[in-house]
C-alpha atoms as a PDB file:
ATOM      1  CA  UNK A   1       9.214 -11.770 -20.903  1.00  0.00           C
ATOM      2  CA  UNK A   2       8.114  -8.328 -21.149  1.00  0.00           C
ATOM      3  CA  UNK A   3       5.109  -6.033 -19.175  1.00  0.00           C
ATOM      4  CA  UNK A   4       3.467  -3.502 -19.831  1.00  0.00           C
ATOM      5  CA  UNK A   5       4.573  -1.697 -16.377  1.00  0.00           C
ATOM      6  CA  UNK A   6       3.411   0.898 -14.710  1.00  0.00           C
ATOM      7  CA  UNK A   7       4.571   1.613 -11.165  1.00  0.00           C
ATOM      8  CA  UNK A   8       5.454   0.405  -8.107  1.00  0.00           C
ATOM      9  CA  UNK A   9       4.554   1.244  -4.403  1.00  0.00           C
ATOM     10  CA  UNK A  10       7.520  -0.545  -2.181  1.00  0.00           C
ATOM     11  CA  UNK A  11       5.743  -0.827   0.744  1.00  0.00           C
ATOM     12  CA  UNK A  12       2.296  -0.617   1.409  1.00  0.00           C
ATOM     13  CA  UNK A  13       0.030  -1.065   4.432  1.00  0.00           C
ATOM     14  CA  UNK A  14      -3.586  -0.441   3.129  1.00  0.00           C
ATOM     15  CA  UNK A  15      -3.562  -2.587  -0.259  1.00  0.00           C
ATOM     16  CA  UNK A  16      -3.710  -6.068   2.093  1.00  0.00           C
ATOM     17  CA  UNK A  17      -5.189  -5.241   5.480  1.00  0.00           C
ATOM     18  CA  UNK A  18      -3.015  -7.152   8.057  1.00  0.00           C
ATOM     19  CA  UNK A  19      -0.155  -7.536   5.762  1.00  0.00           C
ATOM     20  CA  UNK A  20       2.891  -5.069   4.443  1.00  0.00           C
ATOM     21  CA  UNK A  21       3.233  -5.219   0.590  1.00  0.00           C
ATOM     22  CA  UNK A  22       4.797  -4.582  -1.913  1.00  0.00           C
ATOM     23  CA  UNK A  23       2.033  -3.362  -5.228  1.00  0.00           C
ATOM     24  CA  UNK A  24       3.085  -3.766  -8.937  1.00  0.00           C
ATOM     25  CA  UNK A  25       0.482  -1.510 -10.806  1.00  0.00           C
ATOM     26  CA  UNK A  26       0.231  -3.401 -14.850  1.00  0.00           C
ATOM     27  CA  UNK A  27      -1.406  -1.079 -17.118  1.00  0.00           C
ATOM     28  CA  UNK A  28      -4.155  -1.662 -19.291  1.00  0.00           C
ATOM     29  CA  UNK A  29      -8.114  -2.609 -18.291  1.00  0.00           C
ATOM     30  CA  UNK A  30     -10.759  -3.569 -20.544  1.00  0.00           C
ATOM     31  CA  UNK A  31     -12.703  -1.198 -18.578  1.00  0.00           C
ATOM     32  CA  UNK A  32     -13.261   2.157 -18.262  1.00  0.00           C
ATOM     33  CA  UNK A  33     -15.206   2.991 -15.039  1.00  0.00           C
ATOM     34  CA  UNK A  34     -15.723   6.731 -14.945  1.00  0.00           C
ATOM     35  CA  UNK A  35     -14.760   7.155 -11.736  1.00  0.00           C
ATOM     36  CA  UNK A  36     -10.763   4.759 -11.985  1.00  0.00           C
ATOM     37  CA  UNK A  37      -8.656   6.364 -10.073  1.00  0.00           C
ATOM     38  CA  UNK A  38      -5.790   4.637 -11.642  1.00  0.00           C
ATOM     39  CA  UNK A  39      -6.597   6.096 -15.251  1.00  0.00           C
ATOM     40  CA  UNK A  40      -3.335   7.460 -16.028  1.00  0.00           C
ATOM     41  CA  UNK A  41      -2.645   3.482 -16.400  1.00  0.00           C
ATOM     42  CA  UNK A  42      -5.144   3.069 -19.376  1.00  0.00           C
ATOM     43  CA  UNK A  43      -3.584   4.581 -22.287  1.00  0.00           C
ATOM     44  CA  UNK A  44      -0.136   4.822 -22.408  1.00  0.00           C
ATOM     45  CA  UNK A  45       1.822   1.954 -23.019  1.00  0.00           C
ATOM     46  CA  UNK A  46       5.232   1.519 -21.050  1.00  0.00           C
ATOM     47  CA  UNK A  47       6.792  -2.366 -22.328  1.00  0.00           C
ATOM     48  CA  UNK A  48       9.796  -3.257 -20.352  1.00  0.00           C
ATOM     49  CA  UNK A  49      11.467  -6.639 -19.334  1.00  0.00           C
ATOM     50  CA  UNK A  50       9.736  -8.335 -16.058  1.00  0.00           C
ATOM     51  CA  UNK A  51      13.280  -7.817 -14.745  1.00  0.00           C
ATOM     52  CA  UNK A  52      12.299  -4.474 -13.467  1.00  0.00           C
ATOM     53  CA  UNK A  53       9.433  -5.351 -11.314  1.00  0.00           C
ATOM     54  CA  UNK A  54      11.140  -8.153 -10.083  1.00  0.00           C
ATOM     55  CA  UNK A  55      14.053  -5.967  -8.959  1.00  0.00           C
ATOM     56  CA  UNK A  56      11.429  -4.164  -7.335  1.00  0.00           C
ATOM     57  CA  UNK A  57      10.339  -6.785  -5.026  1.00  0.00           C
ATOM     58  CA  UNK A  58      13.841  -7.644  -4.224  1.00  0.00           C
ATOM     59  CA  UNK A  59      14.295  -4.817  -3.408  1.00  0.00           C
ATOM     60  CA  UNK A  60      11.353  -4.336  -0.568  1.00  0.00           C
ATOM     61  CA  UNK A  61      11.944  -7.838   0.266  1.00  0.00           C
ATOM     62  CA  UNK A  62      13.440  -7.098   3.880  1.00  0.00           C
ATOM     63  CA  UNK A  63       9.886  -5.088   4.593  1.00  0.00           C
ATOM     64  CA  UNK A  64       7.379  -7.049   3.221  1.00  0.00           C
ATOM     65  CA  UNK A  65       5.476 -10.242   3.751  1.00  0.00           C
ATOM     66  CA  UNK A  66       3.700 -10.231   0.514  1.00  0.00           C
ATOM     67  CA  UNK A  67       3.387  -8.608  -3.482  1.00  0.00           C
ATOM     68  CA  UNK A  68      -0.053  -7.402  -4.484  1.00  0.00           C
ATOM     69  CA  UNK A  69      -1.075  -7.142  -8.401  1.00  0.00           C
ATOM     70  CA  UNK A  70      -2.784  -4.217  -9.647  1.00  0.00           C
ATOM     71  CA  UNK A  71      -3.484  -1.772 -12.034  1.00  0.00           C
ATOM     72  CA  UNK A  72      -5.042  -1.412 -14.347  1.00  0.00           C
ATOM     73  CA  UNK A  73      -6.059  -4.911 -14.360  1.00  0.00           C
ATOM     74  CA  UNK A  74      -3.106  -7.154 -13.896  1.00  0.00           C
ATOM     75  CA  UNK A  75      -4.615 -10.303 -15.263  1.00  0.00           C
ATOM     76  CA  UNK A  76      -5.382  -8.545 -18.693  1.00  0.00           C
ATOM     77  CA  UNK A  77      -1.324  -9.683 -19.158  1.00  0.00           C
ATOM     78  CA  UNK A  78      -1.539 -13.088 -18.502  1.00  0.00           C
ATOM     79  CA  UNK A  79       1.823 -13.983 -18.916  1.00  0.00           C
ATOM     80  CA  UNK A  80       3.645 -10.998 -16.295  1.00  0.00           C
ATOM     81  CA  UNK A  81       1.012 -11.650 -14.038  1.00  0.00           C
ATOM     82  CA  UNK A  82       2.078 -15.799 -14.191  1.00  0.00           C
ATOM     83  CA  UNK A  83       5.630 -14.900 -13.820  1.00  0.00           C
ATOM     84  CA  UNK A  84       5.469 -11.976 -11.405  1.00  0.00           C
ATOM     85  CA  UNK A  85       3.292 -14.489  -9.038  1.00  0.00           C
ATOM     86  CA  UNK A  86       6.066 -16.949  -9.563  1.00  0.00           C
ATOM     87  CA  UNK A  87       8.826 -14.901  -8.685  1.00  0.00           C
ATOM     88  CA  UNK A  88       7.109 -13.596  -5.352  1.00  0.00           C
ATOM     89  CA  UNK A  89       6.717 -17.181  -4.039  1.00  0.00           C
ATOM     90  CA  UNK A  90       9.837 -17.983  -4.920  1.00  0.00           C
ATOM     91  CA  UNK A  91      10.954 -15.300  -2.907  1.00  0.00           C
ATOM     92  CA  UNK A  92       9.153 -16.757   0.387  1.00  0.00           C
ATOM     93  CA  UNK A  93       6.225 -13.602  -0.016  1.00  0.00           C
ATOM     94  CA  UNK A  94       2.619 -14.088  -0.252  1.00  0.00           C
ATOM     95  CA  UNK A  95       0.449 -12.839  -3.674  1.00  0.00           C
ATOM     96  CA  UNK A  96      -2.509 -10.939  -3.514  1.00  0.00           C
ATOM     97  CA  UNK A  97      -4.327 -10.299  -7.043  1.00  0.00           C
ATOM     98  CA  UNK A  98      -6.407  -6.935  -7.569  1.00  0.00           C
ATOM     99  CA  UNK A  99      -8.547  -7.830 -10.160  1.00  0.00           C
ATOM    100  CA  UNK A 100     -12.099  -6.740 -11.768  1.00  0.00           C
ATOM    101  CA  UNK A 101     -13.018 -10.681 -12.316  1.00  0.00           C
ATOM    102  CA  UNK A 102     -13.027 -10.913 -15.982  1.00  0.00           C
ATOM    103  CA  UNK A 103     -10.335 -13.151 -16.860  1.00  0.00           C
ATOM    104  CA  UNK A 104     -11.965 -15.928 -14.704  1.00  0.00           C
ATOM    105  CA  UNK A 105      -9.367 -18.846 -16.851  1.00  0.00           C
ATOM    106  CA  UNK A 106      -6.201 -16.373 -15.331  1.00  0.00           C
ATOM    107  CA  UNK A 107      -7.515 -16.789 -12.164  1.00  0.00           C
ATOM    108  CA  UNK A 108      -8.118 -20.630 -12.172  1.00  0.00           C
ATOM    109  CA  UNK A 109      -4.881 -21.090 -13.586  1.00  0.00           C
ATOM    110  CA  UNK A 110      -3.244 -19.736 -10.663  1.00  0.00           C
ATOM    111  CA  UNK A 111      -5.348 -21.092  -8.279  1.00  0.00           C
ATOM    112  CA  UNK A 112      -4.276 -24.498 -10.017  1.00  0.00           C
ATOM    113  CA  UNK A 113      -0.619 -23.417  -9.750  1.00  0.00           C
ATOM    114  CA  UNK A 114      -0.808 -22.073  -6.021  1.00  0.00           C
ATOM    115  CA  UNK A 115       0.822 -18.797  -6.696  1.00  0.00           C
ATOM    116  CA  UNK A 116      -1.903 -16.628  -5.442  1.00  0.00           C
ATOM    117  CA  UNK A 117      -3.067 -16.473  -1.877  1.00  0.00           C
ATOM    118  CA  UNK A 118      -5.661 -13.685  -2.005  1.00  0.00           C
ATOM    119  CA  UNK A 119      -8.072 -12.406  -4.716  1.00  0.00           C
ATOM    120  CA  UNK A 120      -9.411  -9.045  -4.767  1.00  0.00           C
ATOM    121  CA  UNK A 121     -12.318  -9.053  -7.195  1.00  0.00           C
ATOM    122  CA  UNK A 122     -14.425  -6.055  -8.110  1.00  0.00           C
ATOM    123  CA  UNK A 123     -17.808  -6.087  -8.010  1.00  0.00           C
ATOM    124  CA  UNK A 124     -18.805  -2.874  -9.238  1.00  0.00           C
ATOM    125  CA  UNK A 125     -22.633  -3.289  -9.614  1.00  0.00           C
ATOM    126  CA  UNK A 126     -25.587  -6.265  -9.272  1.00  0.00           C
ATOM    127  CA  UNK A 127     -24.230  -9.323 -10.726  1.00  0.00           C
ATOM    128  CA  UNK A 128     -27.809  -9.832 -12.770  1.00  0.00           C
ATOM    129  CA  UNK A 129     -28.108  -6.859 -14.129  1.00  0.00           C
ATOM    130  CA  UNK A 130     -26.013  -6.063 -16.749  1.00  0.00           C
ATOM    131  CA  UNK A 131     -27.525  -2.537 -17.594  1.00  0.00           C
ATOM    132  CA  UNK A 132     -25.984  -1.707 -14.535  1.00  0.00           C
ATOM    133  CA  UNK A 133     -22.642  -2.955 -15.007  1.00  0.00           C
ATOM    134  CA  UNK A 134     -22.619  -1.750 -18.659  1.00  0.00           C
ATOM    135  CA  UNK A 135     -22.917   2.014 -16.445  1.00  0.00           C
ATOM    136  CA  UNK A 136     -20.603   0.985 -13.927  1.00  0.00           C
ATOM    137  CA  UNK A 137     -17.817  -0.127 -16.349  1.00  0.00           C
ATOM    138  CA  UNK A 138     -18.254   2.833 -18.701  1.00  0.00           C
ATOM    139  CA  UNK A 139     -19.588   1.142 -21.451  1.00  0.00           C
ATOM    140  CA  UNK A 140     -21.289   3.604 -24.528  1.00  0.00           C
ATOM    141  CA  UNK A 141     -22.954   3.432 -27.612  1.00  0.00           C
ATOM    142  CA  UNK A 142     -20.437   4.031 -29.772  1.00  0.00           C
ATOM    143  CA  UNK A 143     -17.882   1.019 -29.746  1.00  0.00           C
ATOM    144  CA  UNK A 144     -15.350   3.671 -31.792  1.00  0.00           C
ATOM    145  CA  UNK A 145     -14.653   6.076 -28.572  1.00  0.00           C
ATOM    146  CA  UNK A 146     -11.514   5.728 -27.172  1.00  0.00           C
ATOM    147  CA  UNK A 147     -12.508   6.188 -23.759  1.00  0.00           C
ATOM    148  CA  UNK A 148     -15.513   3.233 -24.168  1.00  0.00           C
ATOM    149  CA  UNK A 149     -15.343   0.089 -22.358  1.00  0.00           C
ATOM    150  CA  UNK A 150     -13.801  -2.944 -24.359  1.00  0.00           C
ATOM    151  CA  UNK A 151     -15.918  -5.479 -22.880  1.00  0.00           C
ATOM    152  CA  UNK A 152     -19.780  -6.884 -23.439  1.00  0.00           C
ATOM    153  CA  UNK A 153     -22.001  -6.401 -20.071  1.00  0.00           C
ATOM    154  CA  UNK A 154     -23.591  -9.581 -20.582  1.00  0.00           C
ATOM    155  CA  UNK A 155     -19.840 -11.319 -20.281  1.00  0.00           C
ATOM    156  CA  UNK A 156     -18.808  -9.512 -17.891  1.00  0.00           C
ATOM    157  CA  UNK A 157     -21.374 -10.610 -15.479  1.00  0.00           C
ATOM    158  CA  UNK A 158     -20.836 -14.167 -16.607  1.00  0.00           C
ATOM    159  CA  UNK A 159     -16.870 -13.816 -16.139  1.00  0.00           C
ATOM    160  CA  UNK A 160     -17.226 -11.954 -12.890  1.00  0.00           C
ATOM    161  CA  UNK A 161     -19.251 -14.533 -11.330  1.00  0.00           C
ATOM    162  CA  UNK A 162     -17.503 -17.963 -12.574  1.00  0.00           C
ATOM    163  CA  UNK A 163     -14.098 -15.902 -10.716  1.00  0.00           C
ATOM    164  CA  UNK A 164     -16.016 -15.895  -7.428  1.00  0.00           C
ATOM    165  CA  UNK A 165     -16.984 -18.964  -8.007  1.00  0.00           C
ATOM    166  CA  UNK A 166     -13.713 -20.196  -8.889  1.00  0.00           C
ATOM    167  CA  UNK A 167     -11.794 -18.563  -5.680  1.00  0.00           C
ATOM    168  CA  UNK A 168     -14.336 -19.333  -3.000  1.00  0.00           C
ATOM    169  CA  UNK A 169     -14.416 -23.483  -4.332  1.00  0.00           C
ATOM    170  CA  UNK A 170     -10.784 -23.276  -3.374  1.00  0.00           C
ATOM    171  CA  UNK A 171      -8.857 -22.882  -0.540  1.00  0.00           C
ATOM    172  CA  UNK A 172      -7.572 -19.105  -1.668  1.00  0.00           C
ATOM    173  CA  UNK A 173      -8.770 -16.854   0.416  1.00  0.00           C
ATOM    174  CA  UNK A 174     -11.732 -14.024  -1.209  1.00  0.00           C
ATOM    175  CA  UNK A 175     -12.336 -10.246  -0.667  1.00  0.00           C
ATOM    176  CA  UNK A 176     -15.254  -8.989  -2.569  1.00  0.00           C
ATOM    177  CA  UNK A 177     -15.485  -5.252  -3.024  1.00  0.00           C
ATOM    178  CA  UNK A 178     -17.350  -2.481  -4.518  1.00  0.00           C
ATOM    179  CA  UNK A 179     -16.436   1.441  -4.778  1.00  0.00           C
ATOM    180  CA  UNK A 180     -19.521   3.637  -3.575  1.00  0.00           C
ATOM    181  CA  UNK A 181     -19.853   6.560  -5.413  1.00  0.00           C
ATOM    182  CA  UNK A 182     -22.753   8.829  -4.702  1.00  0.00           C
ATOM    183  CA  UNK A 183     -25.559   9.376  -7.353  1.00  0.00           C
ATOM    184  CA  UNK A 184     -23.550   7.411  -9.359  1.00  0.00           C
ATOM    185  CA  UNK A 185     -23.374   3.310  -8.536  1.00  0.00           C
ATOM    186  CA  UNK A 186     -23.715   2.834  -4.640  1.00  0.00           C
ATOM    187  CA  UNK A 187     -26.853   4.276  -3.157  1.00  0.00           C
ATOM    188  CA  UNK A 188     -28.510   2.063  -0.335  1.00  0.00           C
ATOM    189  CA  UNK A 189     -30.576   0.321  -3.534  1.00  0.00           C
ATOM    190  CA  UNK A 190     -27.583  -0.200  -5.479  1.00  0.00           C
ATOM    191  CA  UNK A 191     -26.063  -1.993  -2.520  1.00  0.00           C
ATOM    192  CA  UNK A 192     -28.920  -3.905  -1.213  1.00  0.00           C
ATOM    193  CA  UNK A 193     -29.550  -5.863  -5.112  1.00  0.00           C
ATOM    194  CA  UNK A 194     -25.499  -6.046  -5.257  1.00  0.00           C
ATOM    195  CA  UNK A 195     -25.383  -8.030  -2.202  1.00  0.00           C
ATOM    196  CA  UNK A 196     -28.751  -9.688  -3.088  1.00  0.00           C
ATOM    197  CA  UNK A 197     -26.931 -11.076  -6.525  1.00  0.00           C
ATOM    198  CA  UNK A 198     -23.585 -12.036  -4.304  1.00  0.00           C
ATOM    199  CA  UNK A 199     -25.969 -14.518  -2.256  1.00  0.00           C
ATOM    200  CA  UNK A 200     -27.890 -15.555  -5.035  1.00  0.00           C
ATOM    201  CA  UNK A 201     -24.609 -16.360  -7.419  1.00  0.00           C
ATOM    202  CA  UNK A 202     -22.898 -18.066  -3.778  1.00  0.00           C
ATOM    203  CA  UNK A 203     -25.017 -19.428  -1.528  1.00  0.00           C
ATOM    204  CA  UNK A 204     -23.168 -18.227   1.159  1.00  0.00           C
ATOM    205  CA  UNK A 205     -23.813 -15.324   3.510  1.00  0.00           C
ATOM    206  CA  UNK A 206     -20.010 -15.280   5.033  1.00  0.00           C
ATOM    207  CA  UNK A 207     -18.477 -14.004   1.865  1.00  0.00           C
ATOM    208  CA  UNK A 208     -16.251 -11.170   2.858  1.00  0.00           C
ATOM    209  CA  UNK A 209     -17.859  -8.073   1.099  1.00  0.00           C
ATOM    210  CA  UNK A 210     -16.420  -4.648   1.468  1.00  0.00           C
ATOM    211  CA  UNK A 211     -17.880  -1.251   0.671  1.00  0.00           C
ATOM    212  CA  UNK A 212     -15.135   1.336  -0.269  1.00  0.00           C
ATOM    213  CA  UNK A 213     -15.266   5.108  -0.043  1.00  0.00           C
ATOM    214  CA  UNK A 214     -14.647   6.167  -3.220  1.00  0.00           C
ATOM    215  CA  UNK A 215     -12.716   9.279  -3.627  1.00  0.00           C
ATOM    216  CA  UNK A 216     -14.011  11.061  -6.945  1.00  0.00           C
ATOM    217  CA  UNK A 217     -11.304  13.801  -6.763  1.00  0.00           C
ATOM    218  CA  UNK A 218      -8.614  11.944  -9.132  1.00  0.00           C
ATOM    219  CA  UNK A 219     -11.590  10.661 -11.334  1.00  0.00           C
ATOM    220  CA  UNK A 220     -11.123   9.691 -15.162  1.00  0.00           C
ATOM    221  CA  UNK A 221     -14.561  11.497 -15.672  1.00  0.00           C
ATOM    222  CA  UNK A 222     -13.695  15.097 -14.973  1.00  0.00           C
ATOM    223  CA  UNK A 223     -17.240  16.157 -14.031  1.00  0.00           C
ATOM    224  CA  UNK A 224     -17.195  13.315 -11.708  1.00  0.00           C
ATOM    225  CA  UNK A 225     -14.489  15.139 -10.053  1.00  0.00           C
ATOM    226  CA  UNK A 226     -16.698  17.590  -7.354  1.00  0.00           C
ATOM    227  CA  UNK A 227     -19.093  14.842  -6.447  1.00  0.00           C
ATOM    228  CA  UNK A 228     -18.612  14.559  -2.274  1.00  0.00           C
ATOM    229  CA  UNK A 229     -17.637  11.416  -1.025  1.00  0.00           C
ATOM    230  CA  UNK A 230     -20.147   9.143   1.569  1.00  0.00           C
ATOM    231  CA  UNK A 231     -19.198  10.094   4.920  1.00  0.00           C
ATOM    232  CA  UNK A 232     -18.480   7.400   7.894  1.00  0.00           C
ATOM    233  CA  UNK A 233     -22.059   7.512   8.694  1.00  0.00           C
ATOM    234  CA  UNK A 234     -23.593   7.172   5.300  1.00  0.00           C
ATOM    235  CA  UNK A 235     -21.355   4.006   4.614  1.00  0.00           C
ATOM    236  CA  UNK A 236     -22.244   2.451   7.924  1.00  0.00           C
ATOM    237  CA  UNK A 237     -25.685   2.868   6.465  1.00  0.00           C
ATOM    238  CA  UNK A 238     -24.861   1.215   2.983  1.00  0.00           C
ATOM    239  CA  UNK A 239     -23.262  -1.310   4.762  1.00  0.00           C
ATOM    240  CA  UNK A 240     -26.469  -2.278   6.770  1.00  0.00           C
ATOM    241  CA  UNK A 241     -28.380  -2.537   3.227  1.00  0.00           C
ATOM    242  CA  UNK A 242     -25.619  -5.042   2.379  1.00  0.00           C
ATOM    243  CA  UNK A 243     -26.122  -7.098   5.681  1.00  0.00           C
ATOM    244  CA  UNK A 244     -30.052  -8.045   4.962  1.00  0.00           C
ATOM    245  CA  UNK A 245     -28.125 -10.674   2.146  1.00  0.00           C
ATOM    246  CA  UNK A 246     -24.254 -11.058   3.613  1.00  0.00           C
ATOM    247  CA  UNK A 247     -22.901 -11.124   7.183  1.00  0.00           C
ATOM    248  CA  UNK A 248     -19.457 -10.368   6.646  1.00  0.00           C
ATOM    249  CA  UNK A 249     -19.559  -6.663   5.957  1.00  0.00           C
ATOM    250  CA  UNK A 250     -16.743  -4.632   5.766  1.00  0.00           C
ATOM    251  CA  UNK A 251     -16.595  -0.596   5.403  1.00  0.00           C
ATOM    252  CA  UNK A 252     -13.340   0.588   3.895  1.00  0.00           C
ATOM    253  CA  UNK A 253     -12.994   4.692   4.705  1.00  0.00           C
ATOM    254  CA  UNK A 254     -10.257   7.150   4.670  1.00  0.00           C
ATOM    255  CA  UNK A 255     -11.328   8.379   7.892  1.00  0.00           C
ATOM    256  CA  UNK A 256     -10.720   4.951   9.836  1.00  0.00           C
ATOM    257  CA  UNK A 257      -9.168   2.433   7.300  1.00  0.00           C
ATOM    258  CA  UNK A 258     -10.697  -1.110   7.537  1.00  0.00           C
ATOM    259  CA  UNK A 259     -13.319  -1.787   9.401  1.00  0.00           C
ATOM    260  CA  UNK A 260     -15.342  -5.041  10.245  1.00  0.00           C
ATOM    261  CA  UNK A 261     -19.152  -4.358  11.592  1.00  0.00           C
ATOM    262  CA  UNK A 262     -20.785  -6.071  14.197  1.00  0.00           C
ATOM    263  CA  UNK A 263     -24.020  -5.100  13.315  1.00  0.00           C
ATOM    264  CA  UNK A 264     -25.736  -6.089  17.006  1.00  0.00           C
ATOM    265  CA  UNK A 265     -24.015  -2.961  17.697  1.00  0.00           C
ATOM    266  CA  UNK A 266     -25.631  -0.604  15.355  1.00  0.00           C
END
């Protein structure tokens, strides 16, 4: 079996919060958000046996409780991301799965096959509004640029939500996330109709939702690249936009790491 590999961090504390990992980063995405700061895993190609990543976990085996998928988007490489998940159970570790929720079939078939524990899914912008998520995604009017999103808006919003769907119907647990970026996708708005569409698509206000600081600096879009990232304050902000629809709200910030809100507080 062969992957199309891109790196490995042996052991991580920030990719699982409460947990020490090991992260596989898979190259390849169907998107191309302008702001990935992963982008270096889009175009090149790097094919080697699944052996290596699985000497990889062997190898941080004595640290770690569990192996996270990345990328990229794992999932888009169905097969590695099967057989890596495999291999990390076998080993006794738990699997956490990065993903931007639109290979919904990968992720029932490893809910079916209990080798995942914990789904990261992406949502990057209002799940009924796929004008948004065509911006958010880096979609563009001409289908022949090589930096254009491989993926219609319309699915992707349809994908996307059947993966929620799929992971909170089962007993895996769900984190729900979206990068803020300012004057890009993220604004109190933005926010407010993205956790509006999680409740509407759910039915359930104690979906774990977390708001990330994004960090423009190492964006694919170069001009994106001086655009300041939300302070503390301003995300504590976003975050009560998000808690008029969801309850458990999460802020995710370089300055503190993870944080759940108690919003009586505020």
């Amino acid at each position: 079996m062969n992957v199309n590999y891109g790196s490995c961090v042996p052991i991580s504390t920030i990719d699982w919060h409460g947990h020490v990992s090991v992260v596989l980063f898979l190259r390849g995405c169907p998107f191309r958000c302008p702001y990935c700061q992963n982008h270096e895993l889009l175009f090149e190609s790097n094919m080697t046996g699944t052996s290596v990543p699985e000497a990889a976990i062997k190898k941080s085996l004595p640290f770690v409780s569990s192996m996270v998928l990345s990328g990229g988007e794992p999932l888009m490489q169905k097969k590695a991301s099967l057989d890596l998940a495999r291999y990390a159970k076998q080993k006794g570790l738990l699997v956490g799965v990065h993903t931007c929720g639109f290979y919904p079939k990968v992720v029932a078939e490893m809910v079916r096959e209990k080798i995942a524990d914990k789904f990261f899914i992406d949502v990057k912008a209002p799940l009924d509004d796929s004008g948004l998520y065509s911006r958010a995604i880096g979609c563009c009017s001409s289908q022949d640029a090589v930096d254009c999103a491989r993926a219609d808006p319309e699915q992707v919003v349809k994908n996307v939500s059947e993966s929620v769907l799929m992971v909170l119907n089962s007993d895996v647990e769900l984190e729900l996330r979206t990068t803020v970026i300012r004057d890009f996708i993220g604004d109190a708005s933005d926010i407010s109709k993205i956790a509006a569409s999680i409740l509407e698509i759910t039915g359930n206000r104690n979906v774990p939702y977390v708001l990330q600081q994004g960090i423009p600096e190492n964006a694919m879009l170069e001009s994106m690249r001086d655009i300041l990232p939300y302070s503390r304050d301003e995300m504590l902000e976003l975050a009560a936009a998000a808690h008029e629809f969801l309850d458990n709200v999460w802020i995710r910030t370089k300055e503190r790491g993870n944080e759940k809100l108690n919003f009586e507080s505020f």
